[in-house]
C-alpha atoms as a PDB file:
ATOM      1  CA  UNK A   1     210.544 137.651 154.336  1.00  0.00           C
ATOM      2  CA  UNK A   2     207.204 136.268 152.352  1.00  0.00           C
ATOM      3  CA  UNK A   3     209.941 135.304 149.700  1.00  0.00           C
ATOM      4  CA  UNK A   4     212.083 133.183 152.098  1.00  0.00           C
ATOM      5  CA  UNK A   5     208.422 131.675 153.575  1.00  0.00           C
ATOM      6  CA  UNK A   6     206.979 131.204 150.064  1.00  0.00           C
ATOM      7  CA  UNK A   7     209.963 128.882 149.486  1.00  0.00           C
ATOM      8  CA  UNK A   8     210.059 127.208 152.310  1.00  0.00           C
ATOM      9  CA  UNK A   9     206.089 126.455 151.975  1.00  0.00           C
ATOM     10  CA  UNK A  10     206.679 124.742 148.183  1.00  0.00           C
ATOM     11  CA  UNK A  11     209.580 122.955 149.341  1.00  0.00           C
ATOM     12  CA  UNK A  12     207.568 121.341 152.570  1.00  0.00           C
ATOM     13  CA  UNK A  13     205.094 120.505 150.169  1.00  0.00           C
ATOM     14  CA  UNK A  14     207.337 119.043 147.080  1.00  0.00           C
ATOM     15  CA  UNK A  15     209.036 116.648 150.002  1.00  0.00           C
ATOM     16  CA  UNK A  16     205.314 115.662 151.239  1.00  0.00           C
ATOM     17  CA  UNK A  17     204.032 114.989 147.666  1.00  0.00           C
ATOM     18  CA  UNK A  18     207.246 112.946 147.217  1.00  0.00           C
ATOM     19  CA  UNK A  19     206.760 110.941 149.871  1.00  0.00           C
ATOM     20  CA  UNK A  20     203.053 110.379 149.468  1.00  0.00           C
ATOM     21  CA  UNK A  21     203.954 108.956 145.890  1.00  0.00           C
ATOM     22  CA  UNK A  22     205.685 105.712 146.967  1.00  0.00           C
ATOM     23  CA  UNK A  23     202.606 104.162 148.075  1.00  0.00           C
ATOM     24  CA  UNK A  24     200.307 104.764 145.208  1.00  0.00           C
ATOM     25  CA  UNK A  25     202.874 102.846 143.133  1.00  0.00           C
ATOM     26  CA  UNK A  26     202.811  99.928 145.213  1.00  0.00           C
ATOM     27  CA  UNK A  27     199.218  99.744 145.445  1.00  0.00           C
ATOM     28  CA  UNK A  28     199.180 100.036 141.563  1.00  0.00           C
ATOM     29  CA  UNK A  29     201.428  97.100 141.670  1.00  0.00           C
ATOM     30  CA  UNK A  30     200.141  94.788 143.739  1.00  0.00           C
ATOM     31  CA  UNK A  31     196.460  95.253 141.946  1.00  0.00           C
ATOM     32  CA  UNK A  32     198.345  94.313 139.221  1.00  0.00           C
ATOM     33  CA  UNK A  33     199.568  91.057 140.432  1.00  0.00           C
ATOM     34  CA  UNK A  34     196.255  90.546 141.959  1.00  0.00           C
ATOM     35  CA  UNK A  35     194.166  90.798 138.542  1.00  0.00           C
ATOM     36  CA  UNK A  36     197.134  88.872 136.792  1.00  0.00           C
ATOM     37  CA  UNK A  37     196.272  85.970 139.747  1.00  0.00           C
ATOM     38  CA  UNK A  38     192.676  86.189 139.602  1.00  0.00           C
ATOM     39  CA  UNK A  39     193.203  86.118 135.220  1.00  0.00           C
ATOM     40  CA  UNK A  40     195.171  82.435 135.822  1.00  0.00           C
ATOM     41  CA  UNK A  41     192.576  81.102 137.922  1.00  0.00           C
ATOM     42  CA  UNK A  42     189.361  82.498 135.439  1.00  0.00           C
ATOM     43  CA  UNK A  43     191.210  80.087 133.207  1.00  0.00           C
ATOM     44  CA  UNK A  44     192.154  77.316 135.208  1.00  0.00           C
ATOM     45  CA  UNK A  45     188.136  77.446 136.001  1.00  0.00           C
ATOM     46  CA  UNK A  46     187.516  77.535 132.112  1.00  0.00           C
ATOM     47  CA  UNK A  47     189.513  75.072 131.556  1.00  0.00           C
ATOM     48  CA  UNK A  48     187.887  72.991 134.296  1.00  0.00           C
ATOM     49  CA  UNK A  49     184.366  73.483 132.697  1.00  0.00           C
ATOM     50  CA  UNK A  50     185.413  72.757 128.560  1.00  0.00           C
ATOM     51  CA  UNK A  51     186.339  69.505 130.187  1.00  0.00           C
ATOM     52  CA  UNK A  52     183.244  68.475 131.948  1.00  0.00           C
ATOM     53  CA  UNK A  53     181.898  69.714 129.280  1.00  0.00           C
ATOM     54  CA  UNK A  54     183.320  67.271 126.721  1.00  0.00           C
ATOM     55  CA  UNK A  55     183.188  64.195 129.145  1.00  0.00           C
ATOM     56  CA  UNK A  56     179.437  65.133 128.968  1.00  0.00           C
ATOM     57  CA  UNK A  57     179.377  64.830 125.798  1.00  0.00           C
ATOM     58  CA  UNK A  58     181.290  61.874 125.060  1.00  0.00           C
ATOM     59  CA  UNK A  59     178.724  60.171 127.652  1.00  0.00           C
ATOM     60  CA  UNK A  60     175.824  61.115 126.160  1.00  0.00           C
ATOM     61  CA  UNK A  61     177.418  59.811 122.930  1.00  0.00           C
ATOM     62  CA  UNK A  62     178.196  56.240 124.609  1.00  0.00           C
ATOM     63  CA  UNK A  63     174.788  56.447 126.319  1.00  0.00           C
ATOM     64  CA  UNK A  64     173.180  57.006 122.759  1.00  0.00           C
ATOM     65  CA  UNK A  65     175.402  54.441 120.986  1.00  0.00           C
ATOM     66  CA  UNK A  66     173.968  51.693 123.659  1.00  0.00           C
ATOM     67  CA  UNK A  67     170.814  52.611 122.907  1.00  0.00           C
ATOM     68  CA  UNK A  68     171.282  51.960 119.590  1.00  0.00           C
ATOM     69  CA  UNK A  69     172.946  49.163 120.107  1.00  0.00           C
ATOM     70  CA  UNK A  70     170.317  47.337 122.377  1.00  0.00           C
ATOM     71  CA  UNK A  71     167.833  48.587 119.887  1.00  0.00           C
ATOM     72  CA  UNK A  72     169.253  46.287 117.294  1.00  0.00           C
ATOM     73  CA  UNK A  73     169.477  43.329 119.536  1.00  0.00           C
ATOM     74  CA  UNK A  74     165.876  43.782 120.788  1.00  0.00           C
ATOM     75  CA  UNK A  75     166.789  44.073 124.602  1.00  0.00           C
ATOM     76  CA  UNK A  76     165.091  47.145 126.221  1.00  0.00           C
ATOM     77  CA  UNK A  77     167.486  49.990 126.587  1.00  0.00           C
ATOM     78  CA  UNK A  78     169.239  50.111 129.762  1.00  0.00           C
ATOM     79  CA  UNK A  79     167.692  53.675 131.959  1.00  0.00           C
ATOM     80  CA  UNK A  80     169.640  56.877 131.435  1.00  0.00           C
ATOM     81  CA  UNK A  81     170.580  57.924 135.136  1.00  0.00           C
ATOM     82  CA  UNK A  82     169.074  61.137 136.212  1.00  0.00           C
ATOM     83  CA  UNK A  83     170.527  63.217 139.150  1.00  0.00           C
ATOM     84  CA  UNK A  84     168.078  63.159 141.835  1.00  0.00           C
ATOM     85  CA  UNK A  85     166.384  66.992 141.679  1.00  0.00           C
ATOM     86  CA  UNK A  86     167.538  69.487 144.773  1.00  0.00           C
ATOM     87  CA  UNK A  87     164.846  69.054 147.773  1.00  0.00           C
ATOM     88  CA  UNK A  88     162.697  72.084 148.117  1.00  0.00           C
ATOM     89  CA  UNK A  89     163.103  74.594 150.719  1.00  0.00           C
ATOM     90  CA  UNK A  90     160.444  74.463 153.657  1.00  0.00           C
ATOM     91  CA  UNK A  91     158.016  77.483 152.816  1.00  0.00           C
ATOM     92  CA  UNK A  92     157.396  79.896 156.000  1.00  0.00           C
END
């Protein structure tokens, strides 16, 4: 009789182990498809910043080459624009 219980017992659990081990799979799976996701975008985003990067640069390139240039002719250099600084936060 403890036999024929004992048996039953392991096979109740093999089935609920089984069937518990679907879902851990698919949440393995969709992480996975979530970090490949978030990967494409980190680079898109990269991507995004190299190129501001180099317009910056070619700018301050032409912005250095018209100095130059007015420099030679005598003319005052045209201003370098600034951005205008972030206004402060009132202080409580």
């Amino acid at each position: 009789m403890r036999n024929t219980f004992a048996y039953a017992l392991m096979l109740a659990a093999t089935l609920g182990l089984a069937a518990c081990d679907n879902k851990s799979e698919d949440k393995a799976q969709d992480a996975q498809s979530h970090a490949e996701s978030a990967q494409k975008q980190m680079d898109k985003a990269q991507e995004n910043v190299n190129e501001a990067a180099k317009e910056n640069a070619e700018a301050a390139q032409d912005s250095a080459e018209a100095k130059q240039e007015a420099a030679k002719e005598g003319v005052p250099a045209p201003a370098t624009p600034v951005a205008p600084a972030p206004e402060a936060a009132p202080k409580n």
